[in-house]
Protein backbone atom coordinates (compact mmCIF):
# COMPACT_ATOMS: atom_id res chain seq x y z
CA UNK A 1 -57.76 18.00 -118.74
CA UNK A 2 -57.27 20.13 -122.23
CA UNK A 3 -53.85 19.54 -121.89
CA UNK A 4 -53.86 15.59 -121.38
CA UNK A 5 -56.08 15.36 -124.53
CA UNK A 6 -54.23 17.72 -126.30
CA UNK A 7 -51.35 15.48 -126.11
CA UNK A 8 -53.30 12.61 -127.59
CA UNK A 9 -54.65 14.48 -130.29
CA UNK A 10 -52.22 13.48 -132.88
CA UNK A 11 -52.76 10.14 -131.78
CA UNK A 12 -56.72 9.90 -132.57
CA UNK A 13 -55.72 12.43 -135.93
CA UNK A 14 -53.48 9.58 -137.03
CA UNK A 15 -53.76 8.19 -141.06
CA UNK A 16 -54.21 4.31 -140.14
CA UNK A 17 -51.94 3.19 -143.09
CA UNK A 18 -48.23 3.62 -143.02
CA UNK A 19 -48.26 4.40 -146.62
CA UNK A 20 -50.89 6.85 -146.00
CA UNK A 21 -49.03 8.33 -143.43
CA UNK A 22 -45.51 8.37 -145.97
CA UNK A 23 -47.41 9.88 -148.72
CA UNK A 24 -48.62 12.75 -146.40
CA UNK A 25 -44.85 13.30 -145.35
CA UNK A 26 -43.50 13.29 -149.32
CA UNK A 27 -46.39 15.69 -150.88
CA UNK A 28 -45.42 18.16 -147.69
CA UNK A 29 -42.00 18.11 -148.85
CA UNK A 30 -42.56 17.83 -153.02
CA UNK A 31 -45.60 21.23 -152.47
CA UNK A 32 -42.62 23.70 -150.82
CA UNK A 33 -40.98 25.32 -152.77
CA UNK A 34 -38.19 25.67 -150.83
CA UNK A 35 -36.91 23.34 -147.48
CA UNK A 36 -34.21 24.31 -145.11
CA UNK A 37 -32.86 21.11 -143.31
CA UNK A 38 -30.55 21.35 -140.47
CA UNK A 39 -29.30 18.12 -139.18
CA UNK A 40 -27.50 15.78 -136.89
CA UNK A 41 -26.33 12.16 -136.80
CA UNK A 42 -24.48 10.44 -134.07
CA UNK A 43 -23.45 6.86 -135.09
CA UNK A 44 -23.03 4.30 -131.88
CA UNK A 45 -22.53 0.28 -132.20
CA UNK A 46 -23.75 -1.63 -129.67
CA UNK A 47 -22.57 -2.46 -126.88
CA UNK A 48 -20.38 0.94 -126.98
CA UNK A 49 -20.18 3.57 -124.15
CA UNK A 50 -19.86 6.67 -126.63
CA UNK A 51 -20.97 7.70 -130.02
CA UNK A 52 -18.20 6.58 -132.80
CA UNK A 53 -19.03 10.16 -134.53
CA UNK A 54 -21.45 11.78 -136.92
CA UNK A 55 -22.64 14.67 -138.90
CA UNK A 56 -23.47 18.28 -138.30
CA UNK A 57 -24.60 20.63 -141.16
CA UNK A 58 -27.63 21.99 -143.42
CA UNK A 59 -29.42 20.60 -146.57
CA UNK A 60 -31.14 23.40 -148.95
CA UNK A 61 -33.37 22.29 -151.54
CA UNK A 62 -35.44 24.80 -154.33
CA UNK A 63 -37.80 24.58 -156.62
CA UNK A 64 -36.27 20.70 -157.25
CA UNK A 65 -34.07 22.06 -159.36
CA UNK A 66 -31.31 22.91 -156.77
CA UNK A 67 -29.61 21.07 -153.89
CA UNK A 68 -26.56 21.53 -151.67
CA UNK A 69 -25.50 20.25 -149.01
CA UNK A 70 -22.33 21.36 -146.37
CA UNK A 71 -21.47 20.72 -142.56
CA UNK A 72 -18.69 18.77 -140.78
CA UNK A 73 -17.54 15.34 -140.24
CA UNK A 74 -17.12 14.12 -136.69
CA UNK A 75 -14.62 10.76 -136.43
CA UNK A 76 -13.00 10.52 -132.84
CA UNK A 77 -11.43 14.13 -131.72
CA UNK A 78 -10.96 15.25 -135.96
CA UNK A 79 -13.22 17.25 -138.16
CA UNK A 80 -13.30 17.56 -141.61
CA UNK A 81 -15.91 20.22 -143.58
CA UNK A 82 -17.92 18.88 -147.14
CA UNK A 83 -20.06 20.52 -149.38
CA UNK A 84 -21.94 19.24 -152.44
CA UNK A 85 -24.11 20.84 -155.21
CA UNK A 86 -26.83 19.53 -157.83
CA UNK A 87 -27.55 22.37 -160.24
CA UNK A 88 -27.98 22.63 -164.14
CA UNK A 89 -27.02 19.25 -164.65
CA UNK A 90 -24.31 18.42 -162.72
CA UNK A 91 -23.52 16.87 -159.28
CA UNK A 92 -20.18 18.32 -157.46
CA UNK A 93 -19.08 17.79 -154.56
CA UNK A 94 -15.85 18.60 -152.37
CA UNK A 95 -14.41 17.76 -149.04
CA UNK A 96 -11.64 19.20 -146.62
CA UNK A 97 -8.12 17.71 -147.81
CA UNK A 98 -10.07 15.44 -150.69
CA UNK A 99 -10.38 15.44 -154.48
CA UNK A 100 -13.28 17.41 -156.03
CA UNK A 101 -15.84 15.09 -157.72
CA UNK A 102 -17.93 16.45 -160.57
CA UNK A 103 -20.10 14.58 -162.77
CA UNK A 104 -23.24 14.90 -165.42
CA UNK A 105 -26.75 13.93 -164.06
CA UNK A 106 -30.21 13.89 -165.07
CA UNK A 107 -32.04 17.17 -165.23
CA UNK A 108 -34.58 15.97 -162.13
CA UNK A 109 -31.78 14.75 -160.28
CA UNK A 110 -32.16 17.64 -157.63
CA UNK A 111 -35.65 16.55 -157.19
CA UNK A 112 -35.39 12.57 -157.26
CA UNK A 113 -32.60 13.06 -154.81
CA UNK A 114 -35.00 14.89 -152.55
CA UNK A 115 -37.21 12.07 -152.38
CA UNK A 116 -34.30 9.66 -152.07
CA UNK A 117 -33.28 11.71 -148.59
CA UNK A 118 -37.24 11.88 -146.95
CA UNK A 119 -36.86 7.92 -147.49
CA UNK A 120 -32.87 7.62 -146.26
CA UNK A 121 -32.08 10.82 -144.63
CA UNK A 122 -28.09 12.23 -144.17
CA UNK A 123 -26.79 8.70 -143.89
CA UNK A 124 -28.32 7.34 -147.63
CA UNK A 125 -27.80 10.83 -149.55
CA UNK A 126 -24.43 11.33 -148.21
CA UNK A 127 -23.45 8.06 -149.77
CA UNK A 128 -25.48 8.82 -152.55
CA UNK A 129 -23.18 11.70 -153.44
CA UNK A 130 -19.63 10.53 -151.88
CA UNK A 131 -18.18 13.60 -152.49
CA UNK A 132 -14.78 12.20 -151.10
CA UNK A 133 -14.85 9.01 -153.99
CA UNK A 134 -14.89 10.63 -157.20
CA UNK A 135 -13.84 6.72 -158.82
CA UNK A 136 -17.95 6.06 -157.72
CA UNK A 137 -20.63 6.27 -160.34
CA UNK A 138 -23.30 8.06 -160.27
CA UNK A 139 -26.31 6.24 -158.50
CA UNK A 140 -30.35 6.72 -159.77
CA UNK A 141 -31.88 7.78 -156.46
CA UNK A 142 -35.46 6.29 -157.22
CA UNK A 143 -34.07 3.23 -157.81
CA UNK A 144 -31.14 3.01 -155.30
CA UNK A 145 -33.87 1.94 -152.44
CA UNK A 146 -37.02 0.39 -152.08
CA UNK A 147 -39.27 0.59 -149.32
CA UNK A 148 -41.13 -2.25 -147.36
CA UNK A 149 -43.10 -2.93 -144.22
CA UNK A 150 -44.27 0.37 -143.43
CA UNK A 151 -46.48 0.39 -140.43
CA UNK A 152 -47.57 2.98 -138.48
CA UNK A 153 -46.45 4.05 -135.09
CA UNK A 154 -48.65 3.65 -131.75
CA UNK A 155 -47.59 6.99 -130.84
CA UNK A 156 -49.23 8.58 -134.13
CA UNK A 157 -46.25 10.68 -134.71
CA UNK A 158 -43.70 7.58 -136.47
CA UNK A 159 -43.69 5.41 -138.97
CA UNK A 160 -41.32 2.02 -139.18
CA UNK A 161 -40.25 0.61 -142.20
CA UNK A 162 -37.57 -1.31 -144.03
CA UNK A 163 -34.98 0.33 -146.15
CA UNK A 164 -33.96 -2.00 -148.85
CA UNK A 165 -30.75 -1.17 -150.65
CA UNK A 166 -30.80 -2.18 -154.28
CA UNK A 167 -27.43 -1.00 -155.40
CA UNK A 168 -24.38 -2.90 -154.16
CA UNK A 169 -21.42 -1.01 -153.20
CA UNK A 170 -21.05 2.08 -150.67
CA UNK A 171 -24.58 2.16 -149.81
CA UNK A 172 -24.43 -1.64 -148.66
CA UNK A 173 -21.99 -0.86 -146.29
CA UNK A 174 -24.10 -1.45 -143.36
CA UNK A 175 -26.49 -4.01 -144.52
CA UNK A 176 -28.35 -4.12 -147.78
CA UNK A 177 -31.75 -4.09 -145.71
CA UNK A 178 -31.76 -1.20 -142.49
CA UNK A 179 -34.64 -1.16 -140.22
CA UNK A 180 -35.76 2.64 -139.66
CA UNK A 181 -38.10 4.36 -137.18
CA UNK A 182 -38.99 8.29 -138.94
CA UNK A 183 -40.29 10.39 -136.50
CA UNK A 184 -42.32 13.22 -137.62
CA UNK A 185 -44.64 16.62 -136.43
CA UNK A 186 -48.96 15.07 -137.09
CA UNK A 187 -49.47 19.00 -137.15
CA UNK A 188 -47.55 20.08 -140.36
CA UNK A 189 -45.96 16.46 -142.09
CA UNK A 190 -42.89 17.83 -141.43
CA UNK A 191 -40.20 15.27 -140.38
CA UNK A 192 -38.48 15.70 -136.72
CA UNK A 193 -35.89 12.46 -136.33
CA UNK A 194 -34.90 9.37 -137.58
CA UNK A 195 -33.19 5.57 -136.42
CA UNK A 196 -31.46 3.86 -138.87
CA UNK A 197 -30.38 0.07 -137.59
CA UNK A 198 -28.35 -1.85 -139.60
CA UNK A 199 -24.76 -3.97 -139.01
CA UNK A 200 -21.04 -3.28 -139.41
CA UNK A 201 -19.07 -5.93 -139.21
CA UNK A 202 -21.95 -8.25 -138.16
CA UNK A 203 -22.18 -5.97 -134.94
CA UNK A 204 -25.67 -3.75 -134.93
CA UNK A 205 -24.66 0.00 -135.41
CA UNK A 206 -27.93 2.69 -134.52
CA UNK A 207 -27.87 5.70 -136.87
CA UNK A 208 -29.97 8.97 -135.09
CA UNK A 209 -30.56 11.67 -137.12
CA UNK A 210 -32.40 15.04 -135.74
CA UNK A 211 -34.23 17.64 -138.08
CA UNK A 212 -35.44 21.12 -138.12
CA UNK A 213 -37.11 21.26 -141.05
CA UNK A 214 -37.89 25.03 -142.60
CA UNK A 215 -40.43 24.97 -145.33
CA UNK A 216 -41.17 27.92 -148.12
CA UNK A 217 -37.75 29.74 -146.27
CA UNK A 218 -36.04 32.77 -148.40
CA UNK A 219 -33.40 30.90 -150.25
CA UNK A 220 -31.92 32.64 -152.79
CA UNK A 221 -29.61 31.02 -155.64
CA UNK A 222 -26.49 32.31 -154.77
CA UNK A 223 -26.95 30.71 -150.79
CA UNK A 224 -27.23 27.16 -152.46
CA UNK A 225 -23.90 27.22 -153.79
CA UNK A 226 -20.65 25.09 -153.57
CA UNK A 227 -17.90 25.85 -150.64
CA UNK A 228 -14.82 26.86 -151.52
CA UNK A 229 -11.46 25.23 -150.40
CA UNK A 230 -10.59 27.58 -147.46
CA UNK A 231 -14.34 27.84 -146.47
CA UNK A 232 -14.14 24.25 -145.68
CA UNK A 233 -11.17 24.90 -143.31
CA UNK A 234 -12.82 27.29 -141.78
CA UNK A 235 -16.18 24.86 -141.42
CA UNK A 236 -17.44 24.18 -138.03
CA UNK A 237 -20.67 22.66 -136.87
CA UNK A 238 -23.66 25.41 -137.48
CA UNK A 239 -24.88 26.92 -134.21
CA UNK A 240 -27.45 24.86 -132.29
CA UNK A 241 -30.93 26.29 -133.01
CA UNK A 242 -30.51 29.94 -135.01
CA UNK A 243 -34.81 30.01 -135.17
CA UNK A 244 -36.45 32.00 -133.00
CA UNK A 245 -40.72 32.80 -131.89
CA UNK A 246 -41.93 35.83 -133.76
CA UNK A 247 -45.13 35.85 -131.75
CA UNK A 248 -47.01 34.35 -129.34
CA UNK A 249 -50.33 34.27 -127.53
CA UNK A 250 -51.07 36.26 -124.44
CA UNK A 251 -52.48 33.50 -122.61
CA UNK A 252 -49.65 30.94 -123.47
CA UNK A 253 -47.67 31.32 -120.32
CA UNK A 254 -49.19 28.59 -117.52
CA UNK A 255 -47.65 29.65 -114.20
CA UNK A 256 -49.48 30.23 -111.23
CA UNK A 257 -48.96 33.56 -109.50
CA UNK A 258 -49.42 31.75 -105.92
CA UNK A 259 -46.32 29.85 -106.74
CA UNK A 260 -44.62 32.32 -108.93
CA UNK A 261 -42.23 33.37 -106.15
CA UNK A 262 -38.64 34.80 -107.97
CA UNK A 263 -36.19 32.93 -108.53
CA UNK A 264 -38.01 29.14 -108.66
CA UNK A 265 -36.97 27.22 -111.70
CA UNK A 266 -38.59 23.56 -113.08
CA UNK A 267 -37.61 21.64 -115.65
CA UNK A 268 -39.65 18.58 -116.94
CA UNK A 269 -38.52 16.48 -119.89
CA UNK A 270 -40.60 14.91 -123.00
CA UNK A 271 -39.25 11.72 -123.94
CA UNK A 272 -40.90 9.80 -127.19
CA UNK A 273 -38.95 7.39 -128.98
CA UNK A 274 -35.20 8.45 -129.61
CA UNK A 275 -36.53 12.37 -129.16
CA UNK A 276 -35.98 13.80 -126.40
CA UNK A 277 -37.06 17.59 -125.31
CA UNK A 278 -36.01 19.90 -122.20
CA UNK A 279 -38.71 22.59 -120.72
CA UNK A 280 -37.30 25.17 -118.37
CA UNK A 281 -39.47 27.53 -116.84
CA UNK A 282 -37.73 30.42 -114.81
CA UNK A 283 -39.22 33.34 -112.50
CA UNK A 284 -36.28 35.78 -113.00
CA UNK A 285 -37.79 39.18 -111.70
CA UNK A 286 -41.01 40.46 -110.26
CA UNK A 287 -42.18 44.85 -111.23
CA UNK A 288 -45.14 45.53 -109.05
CA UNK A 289 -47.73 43.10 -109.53
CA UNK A 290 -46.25 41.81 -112.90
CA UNK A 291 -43.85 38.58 -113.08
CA UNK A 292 -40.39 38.32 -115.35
CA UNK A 293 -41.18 34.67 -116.48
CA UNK A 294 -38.58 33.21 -118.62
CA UNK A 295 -39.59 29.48 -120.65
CA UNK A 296 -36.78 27.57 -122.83
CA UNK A 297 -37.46 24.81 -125.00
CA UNK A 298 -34.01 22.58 -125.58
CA UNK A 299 -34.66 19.75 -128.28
CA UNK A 300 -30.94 19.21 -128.54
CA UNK A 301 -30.62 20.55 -132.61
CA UNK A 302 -32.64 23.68 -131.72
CA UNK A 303 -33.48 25.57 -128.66
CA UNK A 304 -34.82 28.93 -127.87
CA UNK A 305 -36.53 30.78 -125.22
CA UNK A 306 -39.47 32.78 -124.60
CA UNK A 307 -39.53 35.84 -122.11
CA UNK A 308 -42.68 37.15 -120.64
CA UNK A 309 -44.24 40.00 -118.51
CA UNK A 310 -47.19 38.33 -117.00
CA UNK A 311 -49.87 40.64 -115.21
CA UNK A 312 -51.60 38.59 -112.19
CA UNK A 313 -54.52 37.51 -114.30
CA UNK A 314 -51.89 35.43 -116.08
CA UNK A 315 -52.23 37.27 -119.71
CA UNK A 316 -49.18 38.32 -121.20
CA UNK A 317 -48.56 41.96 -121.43
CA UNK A 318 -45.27 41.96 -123.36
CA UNK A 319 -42.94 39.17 -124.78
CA UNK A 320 -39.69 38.78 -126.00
CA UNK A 321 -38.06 35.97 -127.78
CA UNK A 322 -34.24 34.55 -127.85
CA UNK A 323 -32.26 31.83 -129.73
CA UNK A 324 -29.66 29.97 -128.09
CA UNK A 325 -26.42 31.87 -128.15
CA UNK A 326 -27.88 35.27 -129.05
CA UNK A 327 -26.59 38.37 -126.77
CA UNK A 328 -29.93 39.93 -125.96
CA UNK A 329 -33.85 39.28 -126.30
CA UNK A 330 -36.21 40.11 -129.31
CA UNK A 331 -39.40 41.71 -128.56
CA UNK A 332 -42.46 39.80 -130.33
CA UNK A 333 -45.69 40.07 -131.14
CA UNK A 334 -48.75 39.14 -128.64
CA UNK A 335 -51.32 37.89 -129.63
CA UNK A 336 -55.10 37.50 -128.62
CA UNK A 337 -56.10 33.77 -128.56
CA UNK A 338 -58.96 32.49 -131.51
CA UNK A 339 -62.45 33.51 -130.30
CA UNK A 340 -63.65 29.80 -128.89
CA UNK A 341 -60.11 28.85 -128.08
CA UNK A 342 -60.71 25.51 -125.46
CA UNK A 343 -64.03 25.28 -125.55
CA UNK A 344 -64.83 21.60 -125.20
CA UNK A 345 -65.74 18.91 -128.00
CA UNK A 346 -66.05 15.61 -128.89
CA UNK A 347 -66.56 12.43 -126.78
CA UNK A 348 -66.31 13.07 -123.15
CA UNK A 349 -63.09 11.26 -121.13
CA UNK A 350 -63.27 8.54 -118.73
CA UNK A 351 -61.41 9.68 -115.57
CA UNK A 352 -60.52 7.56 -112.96
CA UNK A 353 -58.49 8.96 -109.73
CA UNK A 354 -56.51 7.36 -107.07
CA UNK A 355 -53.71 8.28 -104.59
CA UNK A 356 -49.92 7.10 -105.21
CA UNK A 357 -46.04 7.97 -104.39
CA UNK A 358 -44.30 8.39 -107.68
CA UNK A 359 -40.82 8.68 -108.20
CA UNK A 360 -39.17 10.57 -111.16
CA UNK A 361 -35.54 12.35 -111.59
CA UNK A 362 -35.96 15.61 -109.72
CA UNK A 363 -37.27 12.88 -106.25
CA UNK A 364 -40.32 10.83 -104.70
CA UNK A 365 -43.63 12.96 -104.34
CA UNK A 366 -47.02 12.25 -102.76
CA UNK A 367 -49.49 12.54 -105.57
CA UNK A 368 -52.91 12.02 -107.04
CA UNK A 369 -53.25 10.02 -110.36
CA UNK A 370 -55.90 10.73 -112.76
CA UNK A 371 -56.32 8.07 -115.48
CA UNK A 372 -57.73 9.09 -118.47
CA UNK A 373 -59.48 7.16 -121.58
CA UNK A 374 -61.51 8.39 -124.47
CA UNK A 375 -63.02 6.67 -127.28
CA UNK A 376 -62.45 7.75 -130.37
CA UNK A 377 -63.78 5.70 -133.35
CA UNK A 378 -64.06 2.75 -131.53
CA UNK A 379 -60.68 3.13 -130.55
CA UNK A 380 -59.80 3.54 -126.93
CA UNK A 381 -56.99 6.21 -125.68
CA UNK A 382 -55.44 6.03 -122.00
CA UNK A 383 -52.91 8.52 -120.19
CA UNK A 384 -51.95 8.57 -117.02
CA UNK A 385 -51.12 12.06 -115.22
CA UNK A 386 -49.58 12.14 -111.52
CA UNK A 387 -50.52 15.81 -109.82
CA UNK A 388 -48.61 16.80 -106.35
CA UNK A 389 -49.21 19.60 -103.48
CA UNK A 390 -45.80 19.42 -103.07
CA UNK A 391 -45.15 20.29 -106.64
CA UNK A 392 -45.35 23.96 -107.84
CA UNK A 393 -47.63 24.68 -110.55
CA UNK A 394 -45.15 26.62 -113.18
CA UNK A 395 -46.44 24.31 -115.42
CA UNK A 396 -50.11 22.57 -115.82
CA UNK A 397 -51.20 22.59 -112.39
CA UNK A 398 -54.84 21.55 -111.43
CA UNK A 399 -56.54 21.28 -107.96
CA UNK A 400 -54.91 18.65 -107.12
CA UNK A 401 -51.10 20.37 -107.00
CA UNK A 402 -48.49 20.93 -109.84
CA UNK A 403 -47.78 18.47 -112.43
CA UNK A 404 -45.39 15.44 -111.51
CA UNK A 405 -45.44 13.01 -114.47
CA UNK A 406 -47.27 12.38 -117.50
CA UNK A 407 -47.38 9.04 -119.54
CA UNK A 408 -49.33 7.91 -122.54
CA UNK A 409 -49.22 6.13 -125.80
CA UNK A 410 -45.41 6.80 -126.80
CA UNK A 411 -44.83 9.60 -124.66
CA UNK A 412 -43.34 10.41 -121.18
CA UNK A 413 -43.73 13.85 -119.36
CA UNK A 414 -41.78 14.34 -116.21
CA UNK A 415 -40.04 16.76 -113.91
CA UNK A 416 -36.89 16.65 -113.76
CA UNK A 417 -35.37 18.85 -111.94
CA UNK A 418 -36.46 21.84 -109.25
CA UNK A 419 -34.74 24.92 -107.40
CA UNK A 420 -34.69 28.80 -106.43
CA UNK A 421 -31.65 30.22 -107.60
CA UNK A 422 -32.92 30.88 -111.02
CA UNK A 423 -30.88 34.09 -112.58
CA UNK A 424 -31.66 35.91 -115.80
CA UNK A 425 -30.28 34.13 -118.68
CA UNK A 426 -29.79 37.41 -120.36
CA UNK A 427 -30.20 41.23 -119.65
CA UNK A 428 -33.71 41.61 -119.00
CA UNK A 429 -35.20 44.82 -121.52
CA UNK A 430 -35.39 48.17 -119.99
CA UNK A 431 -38.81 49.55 -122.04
């Protein structure tokens, strides 16, 4: 039951304002000192079968005195690196095969142009600095958009809004008004996606940007720099996910011993909104009584895995941590969970139960439902969870059986895929 409410807890933590909720997001940004941005846009029209292209690369701001920005354009089967700089006055920027662009600009131009990207992301700071158009002037951020409608999403963890584009030209390419859904993390304000709709050619065209925001990271000047010529050439997309766990807690890992048997794999799949987020759980080797667990978290711009030696109480005696492409694991820290750590609280759920099929990706199962409500403020809360015998519990099983599906305000939870032939994604450590 923890878990079910745990997943509505950023709903019922929600501001109820949307310009509540924006403010939160900008003062999270403006109080770091430092943000590391890595990002990702795919551009698709409708109607299209594929994505028409994008945007891979990494945004460093400091202190809001210095900005740069450098990653690689994606049009069809070519690539083409950029970079860009604001520092001490002066905006440059410089792209693969193009002219250089340099130009005078306010003093707090790094920092207006920091607020200018939480309310435009990639898309409305790239053309803000159109580094390949060096004829363009340069554009006031704070005054190049407005925003309007902002509303609050039902899933507490968005915000909708209306971008309004005040400055004709390259910015009003796609519309001067773009209708944009911000996803972001209720735990820390930081921002995890963003949809941007607006119309090319009177056809719609959907913007999706991803995010893995770093706040306070160890930037030093000379990283936040401009690219030279052949550094450009030599640009590619930066590898998915480079962040790894430093730590974790010794009762984090969920699998059941009974079911625990080497070499069965699960993966279930957390869909809300445009974000969408794989979680593998493998049982790669078993040393006396303890289990080789491995558990991967794939949120398409980042993923990284966790490797633990369980003991059959379920605590974690040792753990090791990996980022995607890395050649062997890191050993972490474990740590003891906070004294108190689920104890109960607050208003008591409603649960209802009842006996269904339910059909997801990975097949059909036999299952019990438990429908859950809570009031909160007046406010009421529902979920839906579907628990089956047939369904191992590597993940949040109950009495009833393993966990089948999940589905509540803005979010789905569901397995989708099963087997035993899971292998060691890397060496496993020999201490």
């Amino acid at each position: 039951m923890l878990n079910i409410l745990s997943l509505l807890l950023p709903v019922l933590l929600s501001p109820q304002s949307g310009p509540e909720i924006y403010q939160k997001l900008e003062d999270t940004f403006a109080k770091a000192k430092t943000a590391k941005v890595r990002f990702k846009l795919e551009a698709k029209e409708a109607g299209a079968e594929k994505s028409e292209g994008g945007f891979d690369g990494m945004i460093l701001f400091k202190e809001g005195r210095l900005v740069s920005m450098t990653g690689t354009t994606r049009l069809g089967d070519r690539e083409s690196g950029f970079s860009f700089l604001i520092a001490d006055g002066k905006l440059q920027g410089r792209v693969d095969g193009g002219r250089d662009r340099s130009a005078g600009v306010p003093k707090d131009y790094a920092a207006a142009f920091q607020k200018t990207f939480l309310r435009g992301g990639f898309l409305m700071a790239f053309g803000l600095t159109s580094p390949d158009n060096p004829t363009q002037p340069v554009l006031d951020p704070l005054k190049a958009f407005e925003l309007a409608e902002m509303a609050p999403g039902a899933d507490g963890k968005s915000l909708t809004y209306k971008l309004v584009v005040k400055e004709e030209g390259v910015l009003q390419y796609y519309g001067p008004t773009l209708a944009c859904t911000l996803k972001y993390d209720p735990a820390d304000h930081t921002i995890t996606s963003r949809q941007i709709v607006g119309k090319k050619q009177q056809a719609a065209i959907t913007f999706t940007e991803h995010y893995v925001v770093t706040l306070d990271a160890d930037l030093p000047d000379k990283l936040i720099r401009l690219l030279e010529p052949d550094e450009l050439k030599k640009k590619k997309p930066p590898k998915r996910g480079g962040w790894k766990p430093t730590e974790c807690m010794s009762n984090q890992c969920t699998v059941d011993p009974t079911d625990a048997k080497v070499g069965r794999w699960m993966t279930y799949r957390s869909e809300a909104g445009v974000a969408k987020t794989d979680m593998t759980t493998r049982i790669v080797d078993k040393a006396g009584e303890d289990l080789w667990v491995e558990s991967w978290m794939d949120a398409g711009t980042m993923k990284y895995g966790f490797l633990f030696q369980v003991g059959p109480d379920k605590v974690i005696k040792k753990a090791w941590a990996a980022a995607d492409g890395d050649p062997a694991w890191t050993s972490i820290t474990v740590k003891e969970p906070p004294k108190g750590a689920g104890a109960g609280g607050g208003p008591a759920p409603t649960v209802k139960t009842s006996e269904e099929k339910k059909e997801v990706k990975a097949g059909s199962f036999d299952c019990t439902r438990l429908d859950v409500s809570v009031t909160v403020g007046g406010k009421e809360y529902k979920s839906s969870t579907w628990y089956s015998k047939s369904v191992w519990k590597l993940q949040n099983g109950t009495e009833h059986g393993g966990m089948l599906a999940m589905e509540g305000t803005g979010v789905k939870f569901f397995l989708e895929g099963l087997g035993e032939d899971a292998k060691p994604t890397l060496p496993l450590p020999k201490e």
